[in-house]
Protein backbone atom coordinates (compact mmCIF):
# COMPACT_ATOMS: atom_id res chain seq x y z
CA UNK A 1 124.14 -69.91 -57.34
CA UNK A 2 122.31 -67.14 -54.73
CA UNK A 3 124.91 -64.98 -52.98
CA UNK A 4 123.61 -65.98 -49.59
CA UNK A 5 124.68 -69.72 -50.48
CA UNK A 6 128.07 -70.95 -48.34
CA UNK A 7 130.25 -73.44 -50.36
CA UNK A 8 133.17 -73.37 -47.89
CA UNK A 9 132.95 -75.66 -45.21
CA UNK A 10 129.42 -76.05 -45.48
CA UNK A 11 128.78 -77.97 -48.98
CA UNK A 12 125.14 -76.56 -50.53
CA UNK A 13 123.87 -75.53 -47.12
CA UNK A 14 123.21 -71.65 -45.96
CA UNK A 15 124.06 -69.69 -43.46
CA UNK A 16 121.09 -70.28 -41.40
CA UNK A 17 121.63 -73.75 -41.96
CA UNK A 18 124.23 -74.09 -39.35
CA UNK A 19 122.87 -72.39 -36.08
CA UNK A 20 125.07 -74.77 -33.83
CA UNK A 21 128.69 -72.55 -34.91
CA UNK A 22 129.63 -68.85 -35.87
CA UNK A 23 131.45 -67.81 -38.83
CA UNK A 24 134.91 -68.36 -37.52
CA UNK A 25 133.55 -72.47 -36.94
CA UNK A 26 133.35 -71.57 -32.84
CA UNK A 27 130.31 -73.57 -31.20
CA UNK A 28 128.05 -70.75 -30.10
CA UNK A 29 125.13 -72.99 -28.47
CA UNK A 30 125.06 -74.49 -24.99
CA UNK A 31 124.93 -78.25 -26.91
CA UNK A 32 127.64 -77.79 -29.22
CA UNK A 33 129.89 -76.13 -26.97
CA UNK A 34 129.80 -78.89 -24.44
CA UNK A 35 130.36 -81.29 -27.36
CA UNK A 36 133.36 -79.59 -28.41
CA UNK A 37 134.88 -79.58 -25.54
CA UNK A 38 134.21 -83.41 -24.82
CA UNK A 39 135.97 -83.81 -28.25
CA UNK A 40 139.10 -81.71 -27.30
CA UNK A 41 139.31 -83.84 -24.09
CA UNK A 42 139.15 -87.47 -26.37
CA UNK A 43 136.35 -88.05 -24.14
CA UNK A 44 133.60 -90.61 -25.56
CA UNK A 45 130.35 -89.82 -24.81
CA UNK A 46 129.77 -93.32 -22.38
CA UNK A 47 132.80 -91.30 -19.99
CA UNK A 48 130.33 -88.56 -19.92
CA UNK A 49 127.55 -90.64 -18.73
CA UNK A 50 129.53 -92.59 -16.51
CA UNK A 51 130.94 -89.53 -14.48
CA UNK A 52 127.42 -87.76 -14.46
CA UNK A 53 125.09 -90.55 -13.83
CA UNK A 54 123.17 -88.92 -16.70
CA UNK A 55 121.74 -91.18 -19.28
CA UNK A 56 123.42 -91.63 -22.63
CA UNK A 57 120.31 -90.66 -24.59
CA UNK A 58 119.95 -86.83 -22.93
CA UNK A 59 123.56 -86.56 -22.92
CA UNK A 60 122.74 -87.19 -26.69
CA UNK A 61 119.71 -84.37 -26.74
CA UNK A 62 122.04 -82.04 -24.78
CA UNK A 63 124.49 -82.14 -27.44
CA UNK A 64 121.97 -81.50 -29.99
CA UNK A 65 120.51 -78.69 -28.07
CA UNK A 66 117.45 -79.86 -27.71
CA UNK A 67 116.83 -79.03 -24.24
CA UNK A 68 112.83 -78.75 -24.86
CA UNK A 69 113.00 -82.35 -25.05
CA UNK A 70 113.88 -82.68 -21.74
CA UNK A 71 111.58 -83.90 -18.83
CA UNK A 72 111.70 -80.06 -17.20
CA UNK A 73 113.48 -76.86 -17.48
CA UNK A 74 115.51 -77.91 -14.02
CA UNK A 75 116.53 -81.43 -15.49
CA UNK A 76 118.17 -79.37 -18.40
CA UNK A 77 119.92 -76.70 -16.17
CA UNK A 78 121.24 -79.48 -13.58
CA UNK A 79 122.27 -81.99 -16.53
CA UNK A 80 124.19 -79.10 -18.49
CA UNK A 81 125.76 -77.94 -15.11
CA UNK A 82 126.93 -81.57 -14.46
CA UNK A 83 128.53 -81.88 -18.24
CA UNK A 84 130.18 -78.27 -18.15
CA UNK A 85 132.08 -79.83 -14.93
CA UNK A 86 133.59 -82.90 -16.05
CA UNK A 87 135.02 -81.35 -19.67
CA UNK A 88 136.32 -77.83 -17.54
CA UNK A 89 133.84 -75.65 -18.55
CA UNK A 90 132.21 -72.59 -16.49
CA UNK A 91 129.08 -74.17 -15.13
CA UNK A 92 127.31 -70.95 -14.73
CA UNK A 93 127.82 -70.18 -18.20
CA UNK A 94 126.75 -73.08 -19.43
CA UNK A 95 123.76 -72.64 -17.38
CA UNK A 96 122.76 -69.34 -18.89
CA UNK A 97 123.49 -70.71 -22.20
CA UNK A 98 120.29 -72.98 -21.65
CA UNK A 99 118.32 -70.63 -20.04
CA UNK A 100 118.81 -68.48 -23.10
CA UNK A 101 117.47 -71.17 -25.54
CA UNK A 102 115.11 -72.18 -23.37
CA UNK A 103 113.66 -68.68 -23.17
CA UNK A 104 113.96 -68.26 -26.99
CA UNK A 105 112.37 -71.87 -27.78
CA UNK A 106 109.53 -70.73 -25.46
CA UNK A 107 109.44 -67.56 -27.69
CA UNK A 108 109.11 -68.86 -31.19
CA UNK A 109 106.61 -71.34 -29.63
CA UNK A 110 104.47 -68.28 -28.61
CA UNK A 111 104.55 -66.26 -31.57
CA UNK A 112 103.92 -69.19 -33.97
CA UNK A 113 100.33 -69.61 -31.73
CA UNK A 114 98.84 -66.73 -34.30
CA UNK A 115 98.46 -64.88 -31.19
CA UNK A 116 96.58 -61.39 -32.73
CA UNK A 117 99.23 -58.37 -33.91
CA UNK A 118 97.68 -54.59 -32.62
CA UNK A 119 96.08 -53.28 -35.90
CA UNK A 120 95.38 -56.95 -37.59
CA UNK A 121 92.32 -55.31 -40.19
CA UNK A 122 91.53 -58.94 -40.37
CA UNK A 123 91.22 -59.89 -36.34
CA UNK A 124 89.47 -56.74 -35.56
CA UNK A 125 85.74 -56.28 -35.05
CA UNK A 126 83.37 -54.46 -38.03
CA UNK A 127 81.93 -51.28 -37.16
CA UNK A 128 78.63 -52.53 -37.67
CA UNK A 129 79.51 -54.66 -34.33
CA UNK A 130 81.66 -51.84 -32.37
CA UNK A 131 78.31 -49.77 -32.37
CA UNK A 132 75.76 -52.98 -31.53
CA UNK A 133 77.87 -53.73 -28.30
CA UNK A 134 77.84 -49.82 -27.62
CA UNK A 135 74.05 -49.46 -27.90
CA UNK A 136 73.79 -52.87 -25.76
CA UNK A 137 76.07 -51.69 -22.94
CA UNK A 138 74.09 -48.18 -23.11
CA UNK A 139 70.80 -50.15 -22.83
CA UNK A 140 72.09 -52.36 -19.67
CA UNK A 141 73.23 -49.61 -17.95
CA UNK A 142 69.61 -47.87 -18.20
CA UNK A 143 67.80 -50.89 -16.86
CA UNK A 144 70.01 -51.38 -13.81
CA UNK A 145 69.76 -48.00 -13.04
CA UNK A 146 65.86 -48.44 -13.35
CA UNK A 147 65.62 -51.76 -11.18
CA UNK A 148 68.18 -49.81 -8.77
CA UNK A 149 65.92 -46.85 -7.88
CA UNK A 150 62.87 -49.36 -7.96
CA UNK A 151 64.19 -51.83 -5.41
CA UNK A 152 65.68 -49.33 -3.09
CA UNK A 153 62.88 -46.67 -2.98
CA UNK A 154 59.92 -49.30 -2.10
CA UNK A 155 60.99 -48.81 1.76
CA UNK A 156 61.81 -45.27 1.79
CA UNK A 157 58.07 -44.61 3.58
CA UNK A 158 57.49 -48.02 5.44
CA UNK A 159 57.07 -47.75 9.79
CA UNK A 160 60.61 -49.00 11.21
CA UNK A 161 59.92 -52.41 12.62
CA UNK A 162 60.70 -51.95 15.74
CA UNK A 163 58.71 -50.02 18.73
CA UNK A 164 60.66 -47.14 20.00
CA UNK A 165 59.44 -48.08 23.66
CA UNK A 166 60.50 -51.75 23.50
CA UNK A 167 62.90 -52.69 26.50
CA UNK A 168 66.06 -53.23 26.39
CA UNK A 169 67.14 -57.14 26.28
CA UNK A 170 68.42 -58.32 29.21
CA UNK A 171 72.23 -59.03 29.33
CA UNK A 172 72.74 -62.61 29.00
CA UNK A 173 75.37 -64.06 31.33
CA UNK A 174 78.83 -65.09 29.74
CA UNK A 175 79.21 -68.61 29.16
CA UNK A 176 81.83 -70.75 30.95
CA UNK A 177 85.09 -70.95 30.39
CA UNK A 178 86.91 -74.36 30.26
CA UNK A 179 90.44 -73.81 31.45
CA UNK A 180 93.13 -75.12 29.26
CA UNK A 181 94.53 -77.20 32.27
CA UNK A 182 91.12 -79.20 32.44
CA UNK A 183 91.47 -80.74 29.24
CA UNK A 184 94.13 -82.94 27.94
CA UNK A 185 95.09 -82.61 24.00
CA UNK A 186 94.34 -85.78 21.95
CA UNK A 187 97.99 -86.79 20.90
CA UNK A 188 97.76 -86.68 17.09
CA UNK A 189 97.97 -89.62 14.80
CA UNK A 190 100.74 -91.57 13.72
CA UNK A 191 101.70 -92.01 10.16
CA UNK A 192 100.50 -95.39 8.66
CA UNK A 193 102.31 -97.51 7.00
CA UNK A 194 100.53 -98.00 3.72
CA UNK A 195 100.47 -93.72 3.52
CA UNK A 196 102.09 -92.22 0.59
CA UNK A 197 106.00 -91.50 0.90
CA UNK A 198 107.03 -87.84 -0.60
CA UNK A 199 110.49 -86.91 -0.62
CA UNK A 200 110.87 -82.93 -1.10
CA UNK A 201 114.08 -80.63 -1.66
CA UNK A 202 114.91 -78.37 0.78
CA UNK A 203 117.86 -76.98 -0.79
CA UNK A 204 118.82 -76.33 -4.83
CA UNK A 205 121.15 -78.81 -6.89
CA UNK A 206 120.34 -81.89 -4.33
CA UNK A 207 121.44 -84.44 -6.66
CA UNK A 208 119.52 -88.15 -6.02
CA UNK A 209 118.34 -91.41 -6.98
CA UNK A 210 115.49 -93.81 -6.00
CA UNK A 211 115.60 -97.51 -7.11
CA UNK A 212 113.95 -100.45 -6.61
CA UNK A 213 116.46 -103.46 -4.70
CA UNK A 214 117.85 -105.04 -8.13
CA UNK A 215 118.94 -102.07 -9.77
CA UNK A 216 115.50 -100.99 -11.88
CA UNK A 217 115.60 -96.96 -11.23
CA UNK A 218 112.05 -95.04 -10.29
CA UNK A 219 113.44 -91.34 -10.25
CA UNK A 220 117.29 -89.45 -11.02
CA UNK A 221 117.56 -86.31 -10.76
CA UNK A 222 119.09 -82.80 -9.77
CA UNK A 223 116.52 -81.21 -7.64
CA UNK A 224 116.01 -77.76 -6.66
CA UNK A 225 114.44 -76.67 -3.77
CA UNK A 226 110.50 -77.13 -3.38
CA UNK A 227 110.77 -80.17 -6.25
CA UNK A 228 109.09 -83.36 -4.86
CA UNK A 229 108.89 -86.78 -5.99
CA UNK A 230 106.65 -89.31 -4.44
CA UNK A 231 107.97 -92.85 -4.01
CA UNK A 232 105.44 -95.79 -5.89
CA UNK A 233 102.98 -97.64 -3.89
CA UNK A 234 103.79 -100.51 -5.71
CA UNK A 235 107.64 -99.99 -5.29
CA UNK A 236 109.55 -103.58 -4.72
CA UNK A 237 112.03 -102.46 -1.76
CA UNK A 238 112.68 -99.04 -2.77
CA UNK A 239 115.98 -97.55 -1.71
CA UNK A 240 118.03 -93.91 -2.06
CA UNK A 241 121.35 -92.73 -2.70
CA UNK A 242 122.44 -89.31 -2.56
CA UNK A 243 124.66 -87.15 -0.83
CA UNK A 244 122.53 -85.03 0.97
CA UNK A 245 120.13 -86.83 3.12
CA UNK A 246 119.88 -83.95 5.40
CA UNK A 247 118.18 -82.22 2.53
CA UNK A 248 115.04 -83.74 1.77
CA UNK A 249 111.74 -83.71 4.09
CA UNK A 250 109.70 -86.63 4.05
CA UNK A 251 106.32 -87.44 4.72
CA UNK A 252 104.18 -90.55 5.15
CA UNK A 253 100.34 -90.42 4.37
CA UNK A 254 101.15 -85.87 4.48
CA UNK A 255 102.30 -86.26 8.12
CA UNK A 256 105.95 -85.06 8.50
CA UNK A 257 109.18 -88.11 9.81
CA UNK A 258 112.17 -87.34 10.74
CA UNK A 259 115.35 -86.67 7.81
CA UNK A 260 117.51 -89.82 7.23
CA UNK A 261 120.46 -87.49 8.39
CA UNK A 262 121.36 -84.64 10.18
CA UNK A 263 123.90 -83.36 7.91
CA UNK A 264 125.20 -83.85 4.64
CA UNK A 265 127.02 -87.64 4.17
CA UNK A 266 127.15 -90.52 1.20
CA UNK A 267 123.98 -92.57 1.72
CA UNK A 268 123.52 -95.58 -0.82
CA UNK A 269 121.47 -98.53 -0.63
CA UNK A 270 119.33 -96.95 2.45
CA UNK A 271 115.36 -98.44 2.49
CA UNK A 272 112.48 -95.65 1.89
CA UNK A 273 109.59 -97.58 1.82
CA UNK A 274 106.52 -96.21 4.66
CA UNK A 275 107.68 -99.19 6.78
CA UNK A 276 111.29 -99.12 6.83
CA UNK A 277 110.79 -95.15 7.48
CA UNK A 278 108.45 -95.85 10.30
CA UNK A 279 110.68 -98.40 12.08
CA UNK A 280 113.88 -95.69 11.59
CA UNK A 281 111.92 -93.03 13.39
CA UNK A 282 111.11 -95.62 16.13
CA UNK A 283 114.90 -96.41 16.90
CA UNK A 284 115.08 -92.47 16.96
CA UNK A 285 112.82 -91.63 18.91
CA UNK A 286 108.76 -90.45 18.17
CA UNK A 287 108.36 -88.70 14.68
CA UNK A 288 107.27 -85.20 13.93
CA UNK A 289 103.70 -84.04 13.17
């Protein structure tokens, strides 16, 4: 049997076999920390789901670690965040735990690209070549400097073009100015109804969800500030629910409405289709450009 073989604990497998706990059988990684925790709770995965609103199957690739897997680097901060709070766990140490193997995945990803090492005999040019390309760069430089003096010394002896007793030109007179008073501003454009409906963060960790009336979901997530999503065309009744209303800027067709809320409150059930929008910013008075 090798001496870098582990039979306690681990059966036939190695040391770098079991990357998910330390020597001492603590979790180390973001996944199987938050799993056992859940376990020390007597928590079942479906209570998880049910407090987060996150879906059993990334719940599932959280636990494994595989945060890659993910749909984006914020789903698998804001999803991580959301598990470390229910099982009593720092959330912003859970958080860098992610970031961490994030970062690292990204790593191994980029050095197993057979990006070229400094002093790779095999990736580096022949001498034969080095000197070709010098010889080539020596001969371009001659022939600009040849088409240089060439072009620019055909003129040095020409007449200038212009008489030295031509007049003057007369000042032209200054053309009239149309006061700002004597025209009226064309009032701009309302949104149209059948324009495209964009929701965007204003804030980071704006939870949400948009779903069609019936209960079939078109977008969950955590989203930090910038993130957009833009609301199907061929939606059937689509509705929100979030928390934070106030925190979200919508447009119709790229022209701006005003928020479903002033300030933070539980919305649920609220329409967000162009129309219903439209007729909401009517019984509030005239929408933003």
């Amino acid at each position: 049997m090798s001496s870098d073989t582990q039979t306690g604990g681990f059966g036939d497998e190695t040391l770098a076999d079991a990357p998910e706990e330390d020597l001492g059988g603590e979790p180390v990684g973001a996944g199987a920390t938050l799993r056992a925790a859940r376990e020390r709770k007597r928590l079942e995965l479906a209570h998880i789901a049910a407090e987060t609103r996150i879906p059993m199957h990334h719940l599932e690739v959280i636990e494994a670690g595989d945060f890659e897997t993910l749909p984006s680097r914020t789903y698998a901060i804001g999803f991580a965040r959301n598990y470390a709070r229910v099982v009593g766990l720092d959330e912003e140490e859970i958080a860098d735990k992610v970031r961490a193997e994030l970062s690292d995945e990204g790593e191994r990803r980029h050095h197993g690209a057979g990006a070229m090492e400094p002093g790779d005999p095999a990736k580096l040019p022949s001498n034969g070549l080095a000197w070709f390309g010098a010889i080539a760069a020596i001969v371009l430089v001659i022939g600009v400097v040849a088409l240089s003096s060439s072009y620019f010394g055909q003129g040095a002896d020409l007449p200038p073009l212009t008489r030295e007793d031509t007049a003057p030109a007369a000042p032209t007179e200054p053309a009239p100015q149309v006061a700002a008073a004597d025209t009226d501003a064309a009032p701009a454009p309302a949104p149209d109804a059948s324009g495209e409906v964009v929701f965007t963060a204003t804030e980071d960790g704006v939870w949400v969800r948009f779903y069609e009336r019936g209960g079939e979901r078109l977008y969950e997530a955590q989203m930090e500030s910038g993130e957009s999503f833009t609301v199907p065309g061929d939606a059937r009744e689509p509705l929100i629910n979030t928390g934070r209303p106030d925190a979200f800027a919508i447009t119709i067709g790229g022209r701006r409405v005003p928020p479903l809320a002033e300030g933070p409150q539980t919305m649920g059930g609220e329409p967000v289709s162009a129309r219903a929008l439209l007729a909401r910013g009517e019984a509030d008075g005239p929408s933003a450009n």
